[in-house]
C-alpha atoms as a PDB file:
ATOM      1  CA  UNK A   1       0.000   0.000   0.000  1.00  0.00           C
ATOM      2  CA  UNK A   2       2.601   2.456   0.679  1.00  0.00           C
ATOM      3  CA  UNK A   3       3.726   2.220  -2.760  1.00  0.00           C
ATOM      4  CA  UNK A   4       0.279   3.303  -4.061  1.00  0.00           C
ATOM      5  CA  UNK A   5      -0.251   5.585  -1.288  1.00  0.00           C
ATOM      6  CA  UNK A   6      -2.374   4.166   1.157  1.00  0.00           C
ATOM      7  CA  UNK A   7      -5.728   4.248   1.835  1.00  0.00           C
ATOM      8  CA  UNK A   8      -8.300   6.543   0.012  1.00  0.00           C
ATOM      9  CA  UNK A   9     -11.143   8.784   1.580  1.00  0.00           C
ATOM     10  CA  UNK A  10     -14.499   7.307   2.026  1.00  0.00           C
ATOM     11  CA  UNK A  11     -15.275  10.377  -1.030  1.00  0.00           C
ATOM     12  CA  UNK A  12     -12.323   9.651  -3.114  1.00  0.00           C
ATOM     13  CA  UNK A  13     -12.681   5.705  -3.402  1.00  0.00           C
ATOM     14  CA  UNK A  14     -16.515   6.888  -4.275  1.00  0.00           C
ATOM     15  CA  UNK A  15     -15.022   9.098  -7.063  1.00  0.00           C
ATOM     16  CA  UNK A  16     -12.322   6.217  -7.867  1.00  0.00           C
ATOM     17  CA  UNK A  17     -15.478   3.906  -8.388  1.00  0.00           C
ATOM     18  CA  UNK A  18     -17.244   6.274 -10.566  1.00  0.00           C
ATOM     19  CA  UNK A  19     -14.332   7.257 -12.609  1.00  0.00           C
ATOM     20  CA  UNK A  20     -13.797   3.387 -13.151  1.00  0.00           C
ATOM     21  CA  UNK A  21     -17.933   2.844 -14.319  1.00  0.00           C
ATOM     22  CA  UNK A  22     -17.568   5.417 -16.799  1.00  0.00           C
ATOM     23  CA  UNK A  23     -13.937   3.852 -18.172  1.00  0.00           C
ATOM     24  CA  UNK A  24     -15.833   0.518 -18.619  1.00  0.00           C
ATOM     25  CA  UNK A  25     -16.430  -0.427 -22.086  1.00  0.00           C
ATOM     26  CA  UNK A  26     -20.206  -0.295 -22.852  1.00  0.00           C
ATOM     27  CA  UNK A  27     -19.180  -3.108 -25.741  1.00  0.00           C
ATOM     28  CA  UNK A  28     -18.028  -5.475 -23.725  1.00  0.00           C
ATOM     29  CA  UNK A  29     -19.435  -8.744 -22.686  1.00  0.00           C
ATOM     30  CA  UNK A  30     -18.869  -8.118 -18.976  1.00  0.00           C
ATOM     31  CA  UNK A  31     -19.872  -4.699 -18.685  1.00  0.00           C
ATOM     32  CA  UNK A  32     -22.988  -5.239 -17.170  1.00  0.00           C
ATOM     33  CA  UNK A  33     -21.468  -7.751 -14.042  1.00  0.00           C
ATOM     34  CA  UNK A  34     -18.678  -4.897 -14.241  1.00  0.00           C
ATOM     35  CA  UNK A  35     -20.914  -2.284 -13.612  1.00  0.00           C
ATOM     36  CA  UNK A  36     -22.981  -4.175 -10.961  1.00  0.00           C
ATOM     37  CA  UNK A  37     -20.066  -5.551  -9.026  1.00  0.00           C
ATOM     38  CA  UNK A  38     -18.312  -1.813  -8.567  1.00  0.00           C
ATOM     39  CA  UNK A  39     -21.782  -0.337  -7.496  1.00  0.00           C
ATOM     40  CA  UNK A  40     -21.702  -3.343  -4.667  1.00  0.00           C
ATOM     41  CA  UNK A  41     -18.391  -2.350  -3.425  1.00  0.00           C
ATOM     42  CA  UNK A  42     -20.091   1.296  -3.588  1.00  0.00           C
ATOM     43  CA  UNK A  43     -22.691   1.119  -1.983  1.00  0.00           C
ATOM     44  CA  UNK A  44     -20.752  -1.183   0.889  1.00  0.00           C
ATOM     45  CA  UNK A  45     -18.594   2.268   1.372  1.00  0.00           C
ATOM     46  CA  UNK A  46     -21.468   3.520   1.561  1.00  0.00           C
ATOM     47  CA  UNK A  47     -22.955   1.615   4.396  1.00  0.00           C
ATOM     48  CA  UNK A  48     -19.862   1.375   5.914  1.00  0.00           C
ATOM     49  CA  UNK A  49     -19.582   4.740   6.124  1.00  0.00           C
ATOM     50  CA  UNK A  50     -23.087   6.012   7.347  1.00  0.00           C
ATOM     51  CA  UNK A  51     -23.262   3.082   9.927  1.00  0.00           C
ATOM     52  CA  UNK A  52     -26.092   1.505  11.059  1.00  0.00           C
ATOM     53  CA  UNK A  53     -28.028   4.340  12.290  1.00  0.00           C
ATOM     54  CA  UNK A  54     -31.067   3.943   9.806  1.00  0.00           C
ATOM     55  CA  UNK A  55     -29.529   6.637   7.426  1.00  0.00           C
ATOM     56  CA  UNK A  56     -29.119   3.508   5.106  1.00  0.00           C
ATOM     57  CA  UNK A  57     -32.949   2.577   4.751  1.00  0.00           C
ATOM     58  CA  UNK A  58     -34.215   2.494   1.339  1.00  0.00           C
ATOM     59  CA  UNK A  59     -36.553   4.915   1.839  1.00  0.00           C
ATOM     60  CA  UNK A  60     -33.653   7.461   1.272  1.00  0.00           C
ATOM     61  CA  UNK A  61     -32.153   6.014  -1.654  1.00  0.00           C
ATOM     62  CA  UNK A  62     -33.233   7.612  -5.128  1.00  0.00           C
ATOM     63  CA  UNK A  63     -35.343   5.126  -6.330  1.00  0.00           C
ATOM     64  CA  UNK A  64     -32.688   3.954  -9.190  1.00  0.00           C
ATOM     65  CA  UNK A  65     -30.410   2.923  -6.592  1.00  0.00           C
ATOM     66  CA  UNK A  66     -33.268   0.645  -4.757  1.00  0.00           C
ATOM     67  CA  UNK A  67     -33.623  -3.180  -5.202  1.00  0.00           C
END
């Protein structure tokens, strides 16, 4: 790690993530499971970094972003 840098903010890994969604290839075969497994390790900084305190309930979410 320290020859990457080291950890990220909660905010820059988000805007890591995004930056890597919108590098994917739209052609490829995978870009679909791509796509879904980067917003799961999303939306697990997200939880991970709002805690448990209900600020996660769907309710909250835009609904694009519910299951």
């Amino acid at each position: 790690m320290a020859e990457v840098g080291g950890a990220l903010t909660a905010k820059d890994a988000m805007n890591m993530l995004a930056t890597m969604i919108g590098q994917l290839d739209m052609r490829s075969d995978s870009y679909d499971l791509d796509v879904a497994a980067l917003l799961k390790i999303g939306a697990t900084l997200w939880d991970l970094c709002n805690g448990s305190d209900g600020v996660n309930e769907p309710a909250r979410l835009p609904m694009r972003f519910r299951q």
